[in-house]
N, C-alpha and C. Protein backbone atom coordinates (compact mmCIF):
# COMPACT_ATOMS: atom_id res chain seq x y z
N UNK A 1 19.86 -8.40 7.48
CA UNK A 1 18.54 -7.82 7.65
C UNK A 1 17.53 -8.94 7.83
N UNK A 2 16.49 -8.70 8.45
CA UNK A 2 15.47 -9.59 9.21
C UNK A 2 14.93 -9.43 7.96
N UNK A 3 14.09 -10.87 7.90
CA UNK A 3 12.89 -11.20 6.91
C UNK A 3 11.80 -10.05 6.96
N UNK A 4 11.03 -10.02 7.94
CA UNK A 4 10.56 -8.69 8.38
C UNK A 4 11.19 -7.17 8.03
N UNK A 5 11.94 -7.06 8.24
CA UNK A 5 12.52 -5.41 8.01
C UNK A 5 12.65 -5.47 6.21
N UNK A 6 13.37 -6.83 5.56
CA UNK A 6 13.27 -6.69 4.02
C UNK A 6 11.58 -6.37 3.61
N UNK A 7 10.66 -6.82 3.96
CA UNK A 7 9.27 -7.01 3.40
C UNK A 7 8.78 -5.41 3.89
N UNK A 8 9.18 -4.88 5.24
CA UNK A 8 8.98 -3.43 5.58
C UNK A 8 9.47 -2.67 4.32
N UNK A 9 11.13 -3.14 3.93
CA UNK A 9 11.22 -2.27 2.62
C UNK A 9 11.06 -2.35 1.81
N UNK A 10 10.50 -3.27 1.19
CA UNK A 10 9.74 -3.69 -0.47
C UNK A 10 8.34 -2.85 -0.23
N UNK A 11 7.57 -3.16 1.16
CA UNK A 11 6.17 -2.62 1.10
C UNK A 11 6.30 -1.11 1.21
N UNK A 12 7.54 -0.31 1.53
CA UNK A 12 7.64 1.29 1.37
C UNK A 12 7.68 1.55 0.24
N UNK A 13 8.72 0.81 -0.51
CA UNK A 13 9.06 0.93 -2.03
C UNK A 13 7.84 0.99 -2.80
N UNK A 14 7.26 -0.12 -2.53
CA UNK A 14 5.68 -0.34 -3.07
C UNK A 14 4.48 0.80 -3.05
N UNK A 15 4.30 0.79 -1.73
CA UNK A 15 3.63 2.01 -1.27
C UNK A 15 4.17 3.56 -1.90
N UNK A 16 5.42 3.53 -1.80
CA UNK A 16 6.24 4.96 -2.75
C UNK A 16 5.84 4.90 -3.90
N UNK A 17 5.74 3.68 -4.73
CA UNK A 17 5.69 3.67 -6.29
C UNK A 17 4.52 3.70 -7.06
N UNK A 18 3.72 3.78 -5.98
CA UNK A 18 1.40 3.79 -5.92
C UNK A 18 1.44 4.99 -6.85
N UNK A 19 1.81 5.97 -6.87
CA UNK A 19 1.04 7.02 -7.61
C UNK A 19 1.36 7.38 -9.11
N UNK A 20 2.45 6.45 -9.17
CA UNK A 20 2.72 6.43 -10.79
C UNK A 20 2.09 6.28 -11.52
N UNK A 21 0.96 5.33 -11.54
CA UNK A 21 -0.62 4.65 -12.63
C UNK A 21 -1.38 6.28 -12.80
N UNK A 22 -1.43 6.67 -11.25
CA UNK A 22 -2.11 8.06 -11.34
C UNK A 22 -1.85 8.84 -12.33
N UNK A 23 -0.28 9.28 -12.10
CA UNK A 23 0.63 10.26 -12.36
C UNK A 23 0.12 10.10 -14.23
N UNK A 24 0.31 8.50 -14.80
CA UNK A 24 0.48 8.48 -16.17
C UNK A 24 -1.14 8.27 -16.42
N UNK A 25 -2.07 8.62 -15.80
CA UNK A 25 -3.53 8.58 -16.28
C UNK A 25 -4.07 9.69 -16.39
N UNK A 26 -3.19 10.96 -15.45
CA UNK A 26 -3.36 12.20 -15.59
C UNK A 26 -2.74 13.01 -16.68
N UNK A 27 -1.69 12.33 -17.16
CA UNK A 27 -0.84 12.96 -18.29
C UNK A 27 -1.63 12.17 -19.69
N UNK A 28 -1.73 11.05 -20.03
CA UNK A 28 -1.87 10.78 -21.08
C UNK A 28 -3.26 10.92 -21.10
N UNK A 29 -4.54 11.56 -20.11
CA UNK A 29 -5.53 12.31 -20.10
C UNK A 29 -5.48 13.49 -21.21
N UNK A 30 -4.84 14.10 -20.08
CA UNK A 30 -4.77 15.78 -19.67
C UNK A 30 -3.93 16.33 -20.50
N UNK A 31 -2.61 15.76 -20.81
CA UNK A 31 -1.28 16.17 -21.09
C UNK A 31 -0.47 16.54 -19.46
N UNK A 32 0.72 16.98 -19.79
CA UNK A 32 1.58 17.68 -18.76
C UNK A 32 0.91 19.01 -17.90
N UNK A 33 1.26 18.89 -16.72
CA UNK A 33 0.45 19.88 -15.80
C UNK A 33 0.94 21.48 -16.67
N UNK A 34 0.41 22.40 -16.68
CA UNK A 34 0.75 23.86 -16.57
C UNK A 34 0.53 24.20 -15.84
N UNK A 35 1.05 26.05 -16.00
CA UNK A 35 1.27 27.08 -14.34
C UNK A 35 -0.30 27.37 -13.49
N UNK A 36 -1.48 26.83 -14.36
CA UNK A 36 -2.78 27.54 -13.97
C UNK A 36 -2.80 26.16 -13.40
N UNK A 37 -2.58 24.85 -13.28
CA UNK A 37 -2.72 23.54 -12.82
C UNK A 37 -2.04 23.75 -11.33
N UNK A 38 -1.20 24.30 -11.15
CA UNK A 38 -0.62 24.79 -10.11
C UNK A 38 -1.25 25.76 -8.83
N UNK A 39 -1.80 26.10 -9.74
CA UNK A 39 -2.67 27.75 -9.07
C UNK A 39 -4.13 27.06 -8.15
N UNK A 40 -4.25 26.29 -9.37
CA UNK A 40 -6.04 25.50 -8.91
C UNK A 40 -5.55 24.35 -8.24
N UNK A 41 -6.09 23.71 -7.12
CA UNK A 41 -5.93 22.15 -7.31
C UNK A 41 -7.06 21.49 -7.87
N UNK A 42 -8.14 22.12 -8.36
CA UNK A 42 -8.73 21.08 -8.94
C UNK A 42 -8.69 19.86 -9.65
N UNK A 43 -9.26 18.92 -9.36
CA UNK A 43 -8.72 17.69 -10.08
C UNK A 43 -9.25 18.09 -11.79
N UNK A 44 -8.02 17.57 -12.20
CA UNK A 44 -8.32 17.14 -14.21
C UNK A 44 -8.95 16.10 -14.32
N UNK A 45 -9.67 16.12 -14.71
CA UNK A 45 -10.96 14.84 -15.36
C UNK A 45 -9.68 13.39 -15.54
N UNK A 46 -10.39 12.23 -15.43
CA UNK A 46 -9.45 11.19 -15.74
C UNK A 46 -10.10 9.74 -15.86
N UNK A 47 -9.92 9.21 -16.82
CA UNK A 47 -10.44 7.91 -16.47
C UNK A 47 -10.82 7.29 -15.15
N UNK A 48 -11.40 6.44 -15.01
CA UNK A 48 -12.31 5.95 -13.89
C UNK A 48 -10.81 5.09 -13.02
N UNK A 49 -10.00 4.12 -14.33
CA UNK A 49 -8.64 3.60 -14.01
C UNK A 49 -8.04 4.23 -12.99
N UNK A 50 -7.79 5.98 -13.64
CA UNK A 50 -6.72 6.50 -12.95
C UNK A 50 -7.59 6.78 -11.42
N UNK A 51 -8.86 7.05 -11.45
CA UNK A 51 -9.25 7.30 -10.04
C UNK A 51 -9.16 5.99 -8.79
N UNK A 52 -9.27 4.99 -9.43
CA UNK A 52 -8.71 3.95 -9.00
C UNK A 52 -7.38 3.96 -8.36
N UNK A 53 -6.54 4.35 -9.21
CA UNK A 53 -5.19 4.52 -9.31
C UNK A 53 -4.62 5.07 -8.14
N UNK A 54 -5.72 6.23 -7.83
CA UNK A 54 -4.94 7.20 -6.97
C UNK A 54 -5.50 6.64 -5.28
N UNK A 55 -6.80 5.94 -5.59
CA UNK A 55 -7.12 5.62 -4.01
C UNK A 55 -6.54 4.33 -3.86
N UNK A 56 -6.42 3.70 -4.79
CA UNK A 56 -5.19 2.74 -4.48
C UNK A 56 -3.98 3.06 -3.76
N UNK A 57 -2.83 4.20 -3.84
CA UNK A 57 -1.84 4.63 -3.58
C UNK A 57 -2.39 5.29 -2.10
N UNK A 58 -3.39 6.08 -2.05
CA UNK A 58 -3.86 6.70 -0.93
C UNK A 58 -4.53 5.56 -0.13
N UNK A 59 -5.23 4.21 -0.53
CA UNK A 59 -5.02 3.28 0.88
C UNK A 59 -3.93 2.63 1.33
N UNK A 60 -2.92 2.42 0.60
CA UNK A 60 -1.65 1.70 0.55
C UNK A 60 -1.10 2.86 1.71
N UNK A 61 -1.21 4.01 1.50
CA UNK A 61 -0.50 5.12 2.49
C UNK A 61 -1.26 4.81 3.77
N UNK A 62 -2.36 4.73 3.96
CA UNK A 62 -3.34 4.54 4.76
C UNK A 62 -2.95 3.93 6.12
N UNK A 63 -2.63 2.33 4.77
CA UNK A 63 -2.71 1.34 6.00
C UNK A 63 -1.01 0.90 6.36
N UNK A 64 -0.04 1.92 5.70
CA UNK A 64 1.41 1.38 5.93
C UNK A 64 1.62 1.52 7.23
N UNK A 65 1.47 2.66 7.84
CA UNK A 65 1.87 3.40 9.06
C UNK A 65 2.19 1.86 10.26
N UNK A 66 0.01 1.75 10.53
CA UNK A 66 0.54 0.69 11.54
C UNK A 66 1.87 -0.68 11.14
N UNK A 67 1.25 -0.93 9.72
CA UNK A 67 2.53 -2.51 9.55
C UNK A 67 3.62 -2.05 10.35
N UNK A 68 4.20 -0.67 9.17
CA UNK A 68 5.76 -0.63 9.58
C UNK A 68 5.65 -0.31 11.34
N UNK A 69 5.09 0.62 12.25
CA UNK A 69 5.20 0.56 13.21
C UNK A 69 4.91 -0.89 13.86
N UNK A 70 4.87 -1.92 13.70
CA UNK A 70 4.57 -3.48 14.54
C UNK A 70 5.51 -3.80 13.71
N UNK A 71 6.58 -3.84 12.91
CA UNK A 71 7.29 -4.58 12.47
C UNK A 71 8.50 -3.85 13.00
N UNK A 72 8.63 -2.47 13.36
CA UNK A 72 9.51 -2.25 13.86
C UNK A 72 9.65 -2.66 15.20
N UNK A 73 8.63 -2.10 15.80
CA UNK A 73 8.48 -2.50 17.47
C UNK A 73 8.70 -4.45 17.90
N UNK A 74 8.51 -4.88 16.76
CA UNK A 74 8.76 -6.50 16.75
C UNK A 74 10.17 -6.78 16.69
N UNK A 75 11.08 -5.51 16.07
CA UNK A 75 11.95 -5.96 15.78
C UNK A 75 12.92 -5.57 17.01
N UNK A 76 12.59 -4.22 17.31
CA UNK A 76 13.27 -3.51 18.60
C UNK A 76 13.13 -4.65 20.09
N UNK A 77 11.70 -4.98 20.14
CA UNK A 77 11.49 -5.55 21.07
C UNK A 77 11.92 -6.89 21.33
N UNK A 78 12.82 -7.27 20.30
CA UNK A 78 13.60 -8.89 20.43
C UNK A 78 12.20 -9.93 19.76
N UNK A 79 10.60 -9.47 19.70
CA UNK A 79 10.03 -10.37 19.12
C UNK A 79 9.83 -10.66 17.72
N UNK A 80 10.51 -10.28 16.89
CA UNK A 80 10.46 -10.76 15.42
C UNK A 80 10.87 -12.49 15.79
N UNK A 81 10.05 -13.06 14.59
CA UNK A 81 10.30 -14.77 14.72
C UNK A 81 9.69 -14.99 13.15
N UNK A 82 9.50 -16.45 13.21
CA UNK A 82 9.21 -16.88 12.09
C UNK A 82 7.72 -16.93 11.85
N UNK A 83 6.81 -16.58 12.57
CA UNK A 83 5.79 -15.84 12.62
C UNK A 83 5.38 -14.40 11.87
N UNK A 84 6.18 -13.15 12.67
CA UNK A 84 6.33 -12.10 12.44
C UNK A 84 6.81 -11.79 10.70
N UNK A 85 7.97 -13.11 10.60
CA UNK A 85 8.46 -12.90 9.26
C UNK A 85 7.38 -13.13 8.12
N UNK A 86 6.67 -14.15 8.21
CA UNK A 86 5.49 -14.45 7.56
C UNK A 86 4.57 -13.50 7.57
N UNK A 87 3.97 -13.15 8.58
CA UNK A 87 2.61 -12.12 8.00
C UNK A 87 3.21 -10.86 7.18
N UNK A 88 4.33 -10.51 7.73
CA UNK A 88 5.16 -9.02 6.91
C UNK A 88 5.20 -9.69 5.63
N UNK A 89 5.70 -10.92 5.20
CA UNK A 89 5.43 -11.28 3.93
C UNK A 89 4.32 -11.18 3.13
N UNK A 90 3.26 -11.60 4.03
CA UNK A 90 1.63 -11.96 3.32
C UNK A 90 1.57 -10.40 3.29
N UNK A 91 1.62 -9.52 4.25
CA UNK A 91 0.99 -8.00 4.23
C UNK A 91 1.65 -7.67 3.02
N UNK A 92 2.63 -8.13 2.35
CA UNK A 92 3.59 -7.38 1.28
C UNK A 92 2.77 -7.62 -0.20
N UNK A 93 3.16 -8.82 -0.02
CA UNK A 93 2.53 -9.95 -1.14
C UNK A 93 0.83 -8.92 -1.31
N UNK A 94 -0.15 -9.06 -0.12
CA UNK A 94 -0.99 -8.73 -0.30
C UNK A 94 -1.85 -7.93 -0.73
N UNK A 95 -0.52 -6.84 -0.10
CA UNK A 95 -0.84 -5.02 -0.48
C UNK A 95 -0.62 -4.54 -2.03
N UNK A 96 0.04 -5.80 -2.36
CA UNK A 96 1.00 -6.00 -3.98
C UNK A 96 -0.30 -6.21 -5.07
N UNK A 97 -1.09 -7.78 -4.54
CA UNK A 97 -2.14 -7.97 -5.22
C UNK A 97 -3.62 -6.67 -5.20
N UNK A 98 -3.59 -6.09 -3.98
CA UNK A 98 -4.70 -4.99 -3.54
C UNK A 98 -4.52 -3.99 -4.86
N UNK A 99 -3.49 -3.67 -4.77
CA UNK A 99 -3.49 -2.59 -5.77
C UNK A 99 -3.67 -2.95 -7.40
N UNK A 100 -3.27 -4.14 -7.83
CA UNK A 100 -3.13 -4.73 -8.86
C UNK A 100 -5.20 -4.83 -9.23
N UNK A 101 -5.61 -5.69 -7.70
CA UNK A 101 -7.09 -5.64 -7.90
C UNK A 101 -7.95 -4.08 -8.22
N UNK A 102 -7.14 -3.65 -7.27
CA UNK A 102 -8.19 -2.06 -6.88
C UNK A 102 -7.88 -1.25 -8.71
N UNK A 103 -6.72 -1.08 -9.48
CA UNK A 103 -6.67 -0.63 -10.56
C UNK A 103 -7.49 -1.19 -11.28
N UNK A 104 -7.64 -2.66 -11.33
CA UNK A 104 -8.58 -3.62 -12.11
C UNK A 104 -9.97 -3.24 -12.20
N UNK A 105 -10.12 -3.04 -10.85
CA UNK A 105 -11.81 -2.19 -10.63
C UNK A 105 -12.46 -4.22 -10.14
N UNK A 106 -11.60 -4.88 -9.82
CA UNK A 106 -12.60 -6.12 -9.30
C UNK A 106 -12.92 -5.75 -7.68
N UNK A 107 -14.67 -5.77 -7.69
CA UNK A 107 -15.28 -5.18 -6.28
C UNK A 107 -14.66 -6.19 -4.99
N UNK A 108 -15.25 -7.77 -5.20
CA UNK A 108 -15.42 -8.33 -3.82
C UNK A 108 -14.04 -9.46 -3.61
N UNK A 109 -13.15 -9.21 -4.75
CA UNK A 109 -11.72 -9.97 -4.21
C UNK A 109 -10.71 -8.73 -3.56
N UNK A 110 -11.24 -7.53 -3.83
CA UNK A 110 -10.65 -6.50 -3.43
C UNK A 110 -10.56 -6.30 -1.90
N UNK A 111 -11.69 -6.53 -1.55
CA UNK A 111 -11.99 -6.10 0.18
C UNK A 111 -11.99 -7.76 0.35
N UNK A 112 -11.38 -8.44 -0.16
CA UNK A 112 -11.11 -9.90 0.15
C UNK A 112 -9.84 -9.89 0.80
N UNK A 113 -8.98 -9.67 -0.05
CA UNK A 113 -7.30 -8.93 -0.02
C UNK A 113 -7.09 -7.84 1.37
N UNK A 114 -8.27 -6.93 0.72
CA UNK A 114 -7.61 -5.53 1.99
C UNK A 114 -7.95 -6.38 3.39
N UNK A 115 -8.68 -7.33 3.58
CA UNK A 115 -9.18 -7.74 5.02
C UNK A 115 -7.78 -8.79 5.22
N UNK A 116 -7.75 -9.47 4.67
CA UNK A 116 -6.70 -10.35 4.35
C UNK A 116 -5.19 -9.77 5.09
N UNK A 117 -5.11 -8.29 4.42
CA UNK A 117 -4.06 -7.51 4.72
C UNK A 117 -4.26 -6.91 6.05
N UNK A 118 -5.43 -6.93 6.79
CA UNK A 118 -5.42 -6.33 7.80
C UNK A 118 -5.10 -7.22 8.77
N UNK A 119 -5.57 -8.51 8.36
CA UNK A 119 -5.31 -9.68 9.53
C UNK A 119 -4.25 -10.00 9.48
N UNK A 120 -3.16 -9.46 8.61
CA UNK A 120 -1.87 -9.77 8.66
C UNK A 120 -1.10 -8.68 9.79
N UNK A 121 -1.14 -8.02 9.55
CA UNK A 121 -1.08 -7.03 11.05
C UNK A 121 -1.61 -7.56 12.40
N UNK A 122 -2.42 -8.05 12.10
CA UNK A 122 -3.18 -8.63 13.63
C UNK A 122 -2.28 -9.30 14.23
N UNK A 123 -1.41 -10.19 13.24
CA UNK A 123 -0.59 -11.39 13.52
C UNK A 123 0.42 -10.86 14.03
N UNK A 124 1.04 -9.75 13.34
CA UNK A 124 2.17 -8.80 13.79
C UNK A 124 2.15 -8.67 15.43
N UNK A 125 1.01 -8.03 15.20
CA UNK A 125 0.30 -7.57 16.86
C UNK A 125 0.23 -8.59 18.11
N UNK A 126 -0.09 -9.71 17.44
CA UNK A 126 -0.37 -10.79 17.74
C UNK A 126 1.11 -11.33 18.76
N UNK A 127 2.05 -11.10 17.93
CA UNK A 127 3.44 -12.04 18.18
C UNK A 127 3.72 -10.69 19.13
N UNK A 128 3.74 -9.78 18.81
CA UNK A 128 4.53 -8.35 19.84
C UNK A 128 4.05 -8.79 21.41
N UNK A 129 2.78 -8.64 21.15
CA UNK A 129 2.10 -8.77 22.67
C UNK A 129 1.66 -9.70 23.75
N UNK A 130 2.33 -10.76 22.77
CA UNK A 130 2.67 -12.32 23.50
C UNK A 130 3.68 -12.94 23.97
């Protein structure tokens, strides 16, 4: 497996495993969902953490789509290199620290990171179309 395609699957894994902080900010809130929790979707009140929590997981979903599509198409297209392998790293690494920040609630290293993470895609983009 390509350096690239491993960091595609750590950052799914990653991205899959986002809503757990949620999941346990809503329970040790709220308690366990019941049948009327079902009925409503209203949100249950929750620490400020867990709201964090959850748009954390919901930008991580956000911004996976394009990576994995340029890391695949890099890979199909014969251009994965030692380039390609690197930014899929940094986007991994990055998306890793984003969420770690965004739960934290720190404002301006946050959109330090998410920009960070976007220009790592660029690079992706970058190597495909060159």
């Amino acid at each position: 497996m390509s350096t690239d395609l491993k960091y595609l699957a750590l950052t799914a894994l990653l991205t899959a495993s986002l809503w757990i902080p949620y999941v346990i900010a809503q329970v040790t809130t709220n308690g366990p969902l019941k049948p009327q929790n079902y009925l409503d979707p209203t949100q249950r009140p929750i620490p400020l953490w867990g709201k964090r929590a959850d748009r954390a997981y919901l930008n991580a979903v956000e911004t996976f789509a394009p990576f994995a599509v340029l890391v695949i198409v890099a890979h199909v297209a014969g251009k994965a290199n030692a380039m390609t392998a690197f930014w899929a790293a940094c986007y991994f690494w990055l998306r890793l620290a984003h969420a770690v920040v965004y739960l934290l609630g720190v404002p301006l290293i946050r959109t330090i990171i998410f920009t960070l993470g976007y220009v790592s895609i660029i690079g992706i983009f970058w190597e495909v179309i060159r």
